[in-house]
N, C-alpha and C. Protein backbone atom coordinates (compact mmCIF):
# COMPACT_ATOMS: atom_id res chain seq x y z
N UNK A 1 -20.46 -23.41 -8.78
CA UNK A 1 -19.37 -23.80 -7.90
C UNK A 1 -19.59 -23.17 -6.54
N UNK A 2 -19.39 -24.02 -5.65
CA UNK A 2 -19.54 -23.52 -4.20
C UNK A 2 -17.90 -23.08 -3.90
N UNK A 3 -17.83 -22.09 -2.81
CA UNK A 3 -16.60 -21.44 -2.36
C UNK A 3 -16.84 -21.58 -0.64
N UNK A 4 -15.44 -22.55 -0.14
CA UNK A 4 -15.81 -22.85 0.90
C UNK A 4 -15.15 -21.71 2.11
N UNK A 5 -16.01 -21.23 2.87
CA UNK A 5 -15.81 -20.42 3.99
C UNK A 5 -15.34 -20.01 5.17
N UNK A 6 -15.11 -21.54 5.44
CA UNK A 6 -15.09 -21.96 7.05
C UNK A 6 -16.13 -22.08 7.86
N UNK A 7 -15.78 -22.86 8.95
CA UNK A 7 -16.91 -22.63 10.08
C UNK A 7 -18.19 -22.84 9.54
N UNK A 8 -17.98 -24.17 8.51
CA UNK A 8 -19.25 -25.03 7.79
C UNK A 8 -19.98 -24.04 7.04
N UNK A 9 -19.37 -22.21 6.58
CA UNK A 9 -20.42 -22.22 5.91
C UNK A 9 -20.22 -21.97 4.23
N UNK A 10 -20.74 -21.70 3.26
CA UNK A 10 -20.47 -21.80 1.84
C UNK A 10 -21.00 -20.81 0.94
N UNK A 11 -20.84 -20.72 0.20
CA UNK A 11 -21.35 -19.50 -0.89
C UNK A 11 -21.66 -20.16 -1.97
N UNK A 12 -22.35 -20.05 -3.09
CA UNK A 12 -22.51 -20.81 -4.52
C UNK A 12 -22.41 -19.08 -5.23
N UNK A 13 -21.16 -19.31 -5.93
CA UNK A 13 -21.19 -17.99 -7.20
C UNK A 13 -21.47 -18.63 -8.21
N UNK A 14 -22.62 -17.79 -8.97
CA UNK A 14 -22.66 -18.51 -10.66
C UNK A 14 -21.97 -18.31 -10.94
N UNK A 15 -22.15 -18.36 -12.77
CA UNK A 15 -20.85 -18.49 -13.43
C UNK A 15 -20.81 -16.93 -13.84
N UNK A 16 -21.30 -16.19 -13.29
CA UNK A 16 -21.50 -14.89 -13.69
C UNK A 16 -20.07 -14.18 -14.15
N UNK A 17 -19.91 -13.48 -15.04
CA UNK A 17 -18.61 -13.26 -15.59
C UNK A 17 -18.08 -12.02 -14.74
N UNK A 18 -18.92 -11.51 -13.80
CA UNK A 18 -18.03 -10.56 -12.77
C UNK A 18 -17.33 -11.38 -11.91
N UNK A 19 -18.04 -12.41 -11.48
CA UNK A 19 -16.94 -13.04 -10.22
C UNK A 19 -16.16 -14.18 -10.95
N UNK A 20 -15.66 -14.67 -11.77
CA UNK A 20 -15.81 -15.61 -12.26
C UNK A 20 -13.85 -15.12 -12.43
N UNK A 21 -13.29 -14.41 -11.77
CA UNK A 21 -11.90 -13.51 -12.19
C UNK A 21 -11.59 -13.65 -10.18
N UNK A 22 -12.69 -13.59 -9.73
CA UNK A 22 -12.28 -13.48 -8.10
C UNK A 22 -11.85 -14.37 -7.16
N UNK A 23 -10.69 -14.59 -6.83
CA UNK A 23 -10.82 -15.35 -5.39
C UNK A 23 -10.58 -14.50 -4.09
N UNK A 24 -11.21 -16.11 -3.35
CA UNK A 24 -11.78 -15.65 -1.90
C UNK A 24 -10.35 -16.30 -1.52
N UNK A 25 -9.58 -15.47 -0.42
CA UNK A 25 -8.55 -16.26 0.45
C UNK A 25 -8.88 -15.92 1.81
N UNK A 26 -8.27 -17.09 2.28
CA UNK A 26 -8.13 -16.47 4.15
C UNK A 26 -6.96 -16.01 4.32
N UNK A 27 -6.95 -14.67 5.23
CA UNK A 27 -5.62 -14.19 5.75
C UNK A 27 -5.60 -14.99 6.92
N UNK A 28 -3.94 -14.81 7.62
CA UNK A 28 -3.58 -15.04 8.94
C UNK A 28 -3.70 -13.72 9.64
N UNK A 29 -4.71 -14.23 10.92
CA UNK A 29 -5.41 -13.08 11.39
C UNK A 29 -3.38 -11.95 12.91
N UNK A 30 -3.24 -13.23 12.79
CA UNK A 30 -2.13 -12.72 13.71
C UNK A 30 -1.30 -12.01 12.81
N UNK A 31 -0.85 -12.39 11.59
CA UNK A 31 -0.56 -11.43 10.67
C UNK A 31 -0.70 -10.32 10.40
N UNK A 32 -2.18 -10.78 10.33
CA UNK A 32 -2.89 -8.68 10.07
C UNK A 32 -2.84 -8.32 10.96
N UNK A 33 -2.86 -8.43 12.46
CA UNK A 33 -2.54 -7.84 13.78
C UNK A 33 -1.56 -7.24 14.09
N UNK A 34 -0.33 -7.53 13.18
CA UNK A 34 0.85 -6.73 13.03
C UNK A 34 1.10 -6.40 11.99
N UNK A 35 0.22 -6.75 10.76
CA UNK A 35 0.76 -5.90 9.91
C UNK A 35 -0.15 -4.41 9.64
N UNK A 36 -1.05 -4.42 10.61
CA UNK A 36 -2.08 -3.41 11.05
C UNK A 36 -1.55 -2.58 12.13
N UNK A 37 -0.64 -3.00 12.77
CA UNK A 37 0.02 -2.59 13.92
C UNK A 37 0.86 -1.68 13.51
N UNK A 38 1.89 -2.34 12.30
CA UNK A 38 3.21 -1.56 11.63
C UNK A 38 2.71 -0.69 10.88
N UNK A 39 1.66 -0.73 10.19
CA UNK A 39 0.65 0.71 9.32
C UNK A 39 0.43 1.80 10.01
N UNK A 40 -0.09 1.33 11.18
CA UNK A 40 -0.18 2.52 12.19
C UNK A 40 0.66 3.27 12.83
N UNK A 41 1.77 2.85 13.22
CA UNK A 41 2.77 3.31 13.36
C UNK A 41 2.84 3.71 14.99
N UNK A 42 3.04 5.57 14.76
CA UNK A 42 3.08 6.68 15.94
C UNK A 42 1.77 7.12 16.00
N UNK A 43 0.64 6.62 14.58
CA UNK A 43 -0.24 7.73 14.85
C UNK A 43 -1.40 7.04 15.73
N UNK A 44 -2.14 8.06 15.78
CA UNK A 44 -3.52 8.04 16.89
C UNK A 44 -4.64 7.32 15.92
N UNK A 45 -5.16 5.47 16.54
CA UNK A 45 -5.63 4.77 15.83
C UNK A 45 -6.87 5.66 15.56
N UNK A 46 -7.26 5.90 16.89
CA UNK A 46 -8.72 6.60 16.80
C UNK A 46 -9.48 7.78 16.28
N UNK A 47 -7.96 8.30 15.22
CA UNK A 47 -8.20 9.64 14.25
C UNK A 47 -8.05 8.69 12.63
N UNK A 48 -8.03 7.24 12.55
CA UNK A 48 -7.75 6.72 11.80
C UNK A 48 -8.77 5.90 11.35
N UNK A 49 -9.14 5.41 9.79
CA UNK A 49 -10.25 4.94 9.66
C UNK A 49 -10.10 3.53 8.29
N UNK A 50 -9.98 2.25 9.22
CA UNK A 50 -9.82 1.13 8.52
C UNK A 50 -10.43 0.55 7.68
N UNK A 51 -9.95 0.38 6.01
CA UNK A 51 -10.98 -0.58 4.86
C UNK A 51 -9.92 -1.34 4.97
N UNK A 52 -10.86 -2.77 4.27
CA UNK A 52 -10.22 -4.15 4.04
C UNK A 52 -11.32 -3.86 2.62
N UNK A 53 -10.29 -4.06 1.07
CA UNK A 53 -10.53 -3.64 0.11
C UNK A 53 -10.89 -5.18 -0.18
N UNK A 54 -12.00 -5.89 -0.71
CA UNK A 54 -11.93 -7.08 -0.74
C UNK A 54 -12.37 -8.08 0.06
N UNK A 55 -13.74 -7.60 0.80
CA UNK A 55 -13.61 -7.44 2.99
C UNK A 55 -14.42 -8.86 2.65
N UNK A 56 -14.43 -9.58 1.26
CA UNK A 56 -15.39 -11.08 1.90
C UNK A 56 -16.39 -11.55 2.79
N UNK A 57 -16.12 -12.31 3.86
CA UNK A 57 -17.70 -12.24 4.89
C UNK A 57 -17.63 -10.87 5.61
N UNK A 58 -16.25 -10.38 5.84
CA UNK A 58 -16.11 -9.62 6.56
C UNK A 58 -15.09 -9.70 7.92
N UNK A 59 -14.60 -10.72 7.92
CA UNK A 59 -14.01 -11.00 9.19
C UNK A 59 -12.50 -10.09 9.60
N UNK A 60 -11.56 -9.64 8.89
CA UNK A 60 -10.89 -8.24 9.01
C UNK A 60 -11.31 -7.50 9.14
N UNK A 61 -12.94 -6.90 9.05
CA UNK A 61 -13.42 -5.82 9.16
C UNK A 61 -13.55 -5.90 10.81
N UNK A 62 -14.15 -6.65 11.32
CA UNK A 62 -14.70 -7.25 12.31
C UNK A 62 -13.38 -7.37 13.32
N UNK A 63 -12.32 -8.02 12.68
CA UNK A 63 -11.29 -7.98 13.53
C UNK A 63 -10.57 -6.89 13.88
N UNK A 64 -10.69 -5.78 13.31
CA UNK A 64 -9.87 -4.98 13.55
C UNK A 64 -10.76 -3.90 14.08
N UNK A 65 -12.46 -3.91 14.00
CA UNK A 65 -12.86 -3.38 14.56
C UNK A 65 -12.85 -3.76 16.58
N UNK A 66 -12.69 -5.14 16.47
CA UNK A 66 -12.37 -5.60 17.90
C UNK A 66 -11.37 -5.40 18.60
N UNK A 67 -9.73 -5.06 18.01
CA UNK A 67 -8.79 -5.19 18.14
C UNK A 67 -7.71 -3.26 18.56
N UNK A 68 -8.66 -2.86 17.07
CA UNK A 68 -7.54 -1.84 17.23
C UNK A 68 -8.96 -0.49 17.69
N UNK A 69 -8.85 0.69 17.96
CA UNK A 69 -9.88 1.48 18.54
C UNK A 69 -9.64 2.53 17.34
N UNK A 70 -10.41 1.90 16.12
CA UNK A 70 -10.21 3.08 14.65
C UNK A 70 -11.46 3.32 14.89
N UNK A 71 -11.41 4.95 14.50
CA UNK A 71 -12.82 5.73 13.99
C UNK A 71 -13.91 4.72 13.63
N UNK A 72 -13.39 4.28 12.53
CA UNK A 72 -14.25 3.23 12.01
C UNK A 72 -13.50 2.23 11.28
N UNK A 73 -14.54 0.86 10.58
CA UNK A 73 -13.82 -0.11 10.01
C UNK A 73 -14.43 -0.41 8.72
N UNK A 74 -13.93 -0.38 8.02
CA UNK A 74 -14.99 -0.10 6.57
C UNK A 74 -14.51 -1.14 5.65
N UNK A 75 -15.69 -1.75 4.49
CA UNK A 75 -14.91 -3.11 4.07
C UNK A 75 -15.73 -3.02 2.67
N UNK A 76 -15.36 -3.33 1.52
CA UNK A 76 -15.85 -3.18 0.04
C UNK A 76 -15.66 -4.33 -0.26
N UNK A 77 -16.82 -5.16 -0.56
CA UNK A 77 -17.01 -6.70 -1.55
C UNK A 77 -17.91 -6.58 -2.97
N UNK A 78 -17.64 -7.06 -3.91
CA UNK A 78 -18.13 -7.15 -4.66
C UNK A 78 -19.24 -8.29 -5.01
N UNK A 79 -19.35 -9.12 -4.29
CA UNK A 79 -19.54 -10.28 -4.76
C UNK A 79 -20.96 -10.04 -3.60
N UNK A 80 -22.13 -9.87 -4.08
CA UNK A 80 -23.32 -9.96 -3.32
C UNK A 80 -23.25 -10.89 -2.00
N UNK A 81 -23.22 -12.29 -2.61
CA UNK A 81 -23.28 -13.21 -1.52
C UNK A 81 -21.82 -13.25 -0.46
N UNK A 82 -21.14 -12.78 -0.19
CA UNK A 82 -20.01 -12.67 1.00
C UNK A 82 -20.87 -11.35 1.50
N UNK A 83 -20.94 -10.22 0.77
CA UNK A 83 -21.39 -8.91 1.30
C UNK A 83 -22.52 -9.41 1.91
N UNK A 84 -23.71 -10.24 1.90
CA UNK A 84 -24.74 -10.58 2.75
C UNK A 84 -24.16 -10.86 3.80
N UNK A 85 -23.29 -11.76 3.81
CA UNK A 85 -22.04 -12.58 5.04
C UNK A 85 -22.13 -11.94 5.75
N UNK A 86 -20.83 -10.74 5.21
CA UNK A 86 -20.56 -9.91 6.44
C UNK A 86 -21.65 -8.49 6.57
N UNK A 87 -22.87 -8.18 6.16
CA UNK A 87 -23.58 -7.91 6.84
C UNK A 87 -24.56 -8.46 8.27
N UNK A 88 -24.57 -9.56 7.86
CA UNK A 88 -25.54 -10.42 8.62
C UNK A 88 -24.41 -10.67 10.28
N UNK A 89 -22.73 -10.49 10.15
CA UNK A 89 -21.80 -10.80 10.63
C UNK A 89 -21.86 -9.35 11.71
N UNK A 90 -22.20 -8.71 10.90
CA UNK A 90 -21.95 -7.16 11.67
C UNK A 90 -23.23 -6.62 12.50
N UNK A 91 -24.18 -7.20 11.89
CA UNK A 91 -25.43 -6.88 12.31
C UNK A 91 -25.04 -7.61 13.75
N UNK A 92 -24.64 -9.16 13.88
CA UNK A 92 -24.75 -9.84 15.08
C UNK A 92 -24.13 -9.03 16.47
N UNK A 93 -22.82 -8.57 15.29
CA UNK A 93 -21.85 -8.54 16.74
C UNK A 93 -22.76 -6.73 17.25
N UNK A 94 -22.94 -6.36 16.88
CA UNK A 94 -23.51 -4.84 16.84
C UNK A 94 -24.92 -5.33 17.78
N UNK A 95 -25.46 -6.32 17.86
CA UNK A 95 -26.74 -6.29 18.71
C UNK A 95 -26.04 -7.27 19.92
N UNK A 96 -24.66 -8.03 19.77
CA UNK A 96 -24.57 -8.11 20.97
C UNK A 96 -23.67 -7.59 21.53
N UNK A 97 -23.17 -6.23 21.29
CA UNK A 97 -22.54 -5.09 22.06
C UNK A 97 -23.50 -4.33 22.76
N UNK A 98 -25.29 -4.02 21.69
CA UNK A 98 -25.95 -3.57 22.54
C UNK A 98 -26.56 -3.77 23.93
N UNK A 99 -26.38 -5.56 23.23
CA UNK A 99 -27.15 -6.03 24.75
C UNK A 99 -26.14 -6.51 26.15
N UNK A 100 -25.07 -5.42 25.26
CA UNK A 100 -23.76 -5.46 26.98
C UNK A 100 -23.37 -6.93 26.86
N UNK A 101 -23.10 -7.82 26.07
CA UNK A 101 -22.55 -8.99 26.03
C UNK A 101 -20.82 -9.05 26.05
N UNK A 102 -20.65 -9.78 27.06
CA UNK A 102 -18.95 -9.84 27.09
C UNK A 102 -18.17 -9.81 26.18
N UNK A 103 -17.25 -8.49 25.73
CA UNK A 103 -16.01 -8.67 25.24
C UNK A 103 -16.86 -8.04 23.80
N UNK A 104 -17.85 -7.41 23.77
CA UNK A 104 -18.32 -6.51 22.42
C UNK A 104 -18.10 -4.98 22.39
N UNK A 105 -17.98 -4.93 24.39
CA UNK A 105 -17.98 -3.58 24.46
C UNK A 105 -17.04 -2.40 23.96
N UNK A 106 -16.19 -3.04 23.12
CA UNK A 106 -15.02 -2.20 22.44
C UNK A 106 -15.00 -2.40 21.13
N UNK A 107 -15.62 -3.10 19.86
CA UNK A 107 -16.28 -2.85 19.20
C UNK A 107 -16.26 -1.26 18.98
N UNK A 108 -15.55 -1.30 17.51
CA UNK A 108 -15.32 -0.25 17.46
C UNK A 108 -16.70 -0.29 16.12
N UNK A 109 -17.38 1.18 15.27
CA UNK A 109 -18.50 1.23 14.53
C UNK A 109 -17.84 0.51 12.80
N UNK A 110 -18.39 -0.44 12.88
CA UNK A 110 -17.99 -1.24 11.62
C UNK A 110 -18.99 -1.24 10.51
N UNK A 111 -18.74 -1.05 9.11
CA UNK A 111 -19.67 -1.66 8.32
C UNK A 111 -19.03 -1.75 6.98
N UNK A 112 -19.70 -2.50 6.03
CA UNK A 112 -19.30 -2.76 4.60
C UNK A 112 -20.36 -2.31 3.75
N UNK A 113 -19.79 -2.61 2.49
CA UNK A 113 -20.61 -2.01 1.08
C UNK A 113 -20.48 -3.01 0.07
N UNK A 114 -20.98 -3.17 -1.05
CA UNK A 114 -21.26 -4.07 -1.62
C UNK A 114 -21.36 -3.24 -3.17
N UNK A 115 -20.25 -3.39 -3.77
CA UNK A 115 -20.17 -2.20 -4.97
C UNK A 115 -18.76 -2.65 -5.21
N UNK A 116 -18.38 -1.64 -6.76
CA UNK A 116 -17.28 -1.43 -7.30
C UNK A 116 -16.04 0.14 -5.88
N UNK A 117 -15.40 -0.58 -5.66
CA UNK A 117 -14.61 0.33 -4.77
C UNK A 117 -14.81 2.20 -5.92
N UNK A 118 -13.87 1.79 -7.04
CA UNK A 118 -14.01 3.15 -7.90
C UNK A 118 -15.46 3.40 -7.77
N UNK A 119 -16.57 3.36 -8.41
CA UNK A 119 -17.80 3.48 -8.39
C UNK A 119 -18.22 4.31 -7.41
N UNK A 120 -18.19 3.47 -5.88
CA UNK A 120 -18.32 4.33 -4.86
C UNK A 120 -17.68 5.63 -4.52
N UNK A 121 -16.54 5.56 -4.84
CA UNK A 121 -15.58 6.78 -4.19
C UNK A 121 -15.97 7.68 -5.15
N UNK A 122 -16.47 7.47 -6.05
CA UNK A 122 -17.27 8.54 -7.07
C UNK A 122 -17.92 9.31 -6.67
N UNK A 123 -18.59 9.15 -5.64
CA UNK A 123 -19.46 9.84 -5.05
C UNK A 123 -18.61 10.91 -4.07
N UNK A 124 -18.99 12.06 -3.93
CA UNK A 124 -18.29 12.98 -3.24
C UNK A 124 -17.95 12.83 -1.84
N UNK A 125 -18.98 12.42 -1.59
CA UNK A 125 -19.47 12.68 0.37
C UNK A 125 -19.10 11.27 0.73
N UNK A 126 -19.06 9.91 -0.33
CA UNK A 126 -19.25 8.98 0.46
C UNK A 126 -18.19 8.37 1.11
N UNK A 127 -17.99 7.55 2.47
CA UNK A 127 -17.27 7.84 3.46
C UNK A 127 -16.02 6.78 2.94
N UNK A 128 -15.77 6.25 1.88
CA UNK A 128 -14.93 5.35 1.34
C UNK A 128 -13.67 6.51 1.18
N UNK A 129 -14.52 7.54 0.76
CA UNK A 129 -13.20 8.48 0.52
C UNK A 129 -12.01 9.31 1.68
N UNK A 130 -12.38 8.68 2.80
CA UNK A 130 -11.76 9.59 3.83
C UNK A 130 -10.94 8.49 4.66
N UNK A 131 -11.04 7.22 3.96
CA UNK A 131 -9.77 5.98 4.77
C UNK A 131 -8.38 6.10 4.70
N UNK A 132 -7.71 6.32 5.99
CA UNK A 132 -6.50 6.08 6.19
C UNK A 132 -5.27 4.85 5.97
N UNK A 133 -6.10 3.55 6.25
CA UNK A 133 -5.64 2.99 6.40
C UNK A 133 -5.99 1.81 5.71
């Protein structure tokens, strides 16, 4: 079964019995803009450090790395093929912030993982464990 993406593009999950329990939704991005807004509150975004638990291609990761000025933006998928997505998604916007391209330059440092959320945070040091938000 293919899972459709937007913006013409698609995923094929087998029938593999890990994903086979998952759906993919789209949020309303103006939504999360305030409901990212009301999380934050009084405090200082930029002592604050954003996951999207579930981060799909990645595009909340991405948005809120554009939007709000967090430490960082951190995003956990399970599903290999979205986690390629939004690597390949992050890689872009990240080489065209380097190359000074309009409207990247605030781009805040984004990236995702591709694992069991528990699994990871298992690990002592690894940086899943220090999200605020």
């Amino acid at each position: 079964a293919a899972q459709h993406l937007g913006a013409g593009a698609a995923v094929a999950f087998g029938s593999d019995e890990a994903t086979a329990e998952l759906t993919y939704g789209e949020f309303d991005f103006r939504f999360f803009i305030d409901l990212i807004t009301e999380a934050v509150g009084h405090q200082d975004p930029e002592q604050l450090t954003f996951l999207d638990l579930g981060s799909g291609a990645g595009r909340l990761v991405l948005g809120a790395g554009f939007v709000f000025p967090f430490r960082a933006c951190l995003g956990v998928e399970t599903v290999p093929a979205l986690h390629y997505i939004s690597e390949v998604a992050l890689a872009r916007a990240e080489t065209l912030k380097c190359s000074g391209a309009p409207g990247f330059s605030d781009l805040q440092p984004c990236r995702t993982y591709c694992g069991d959320f528990y699994d990871l945070t298992a690990q002592a040091d690894h940086p899943l464990r220090s999200v605020d938000i």
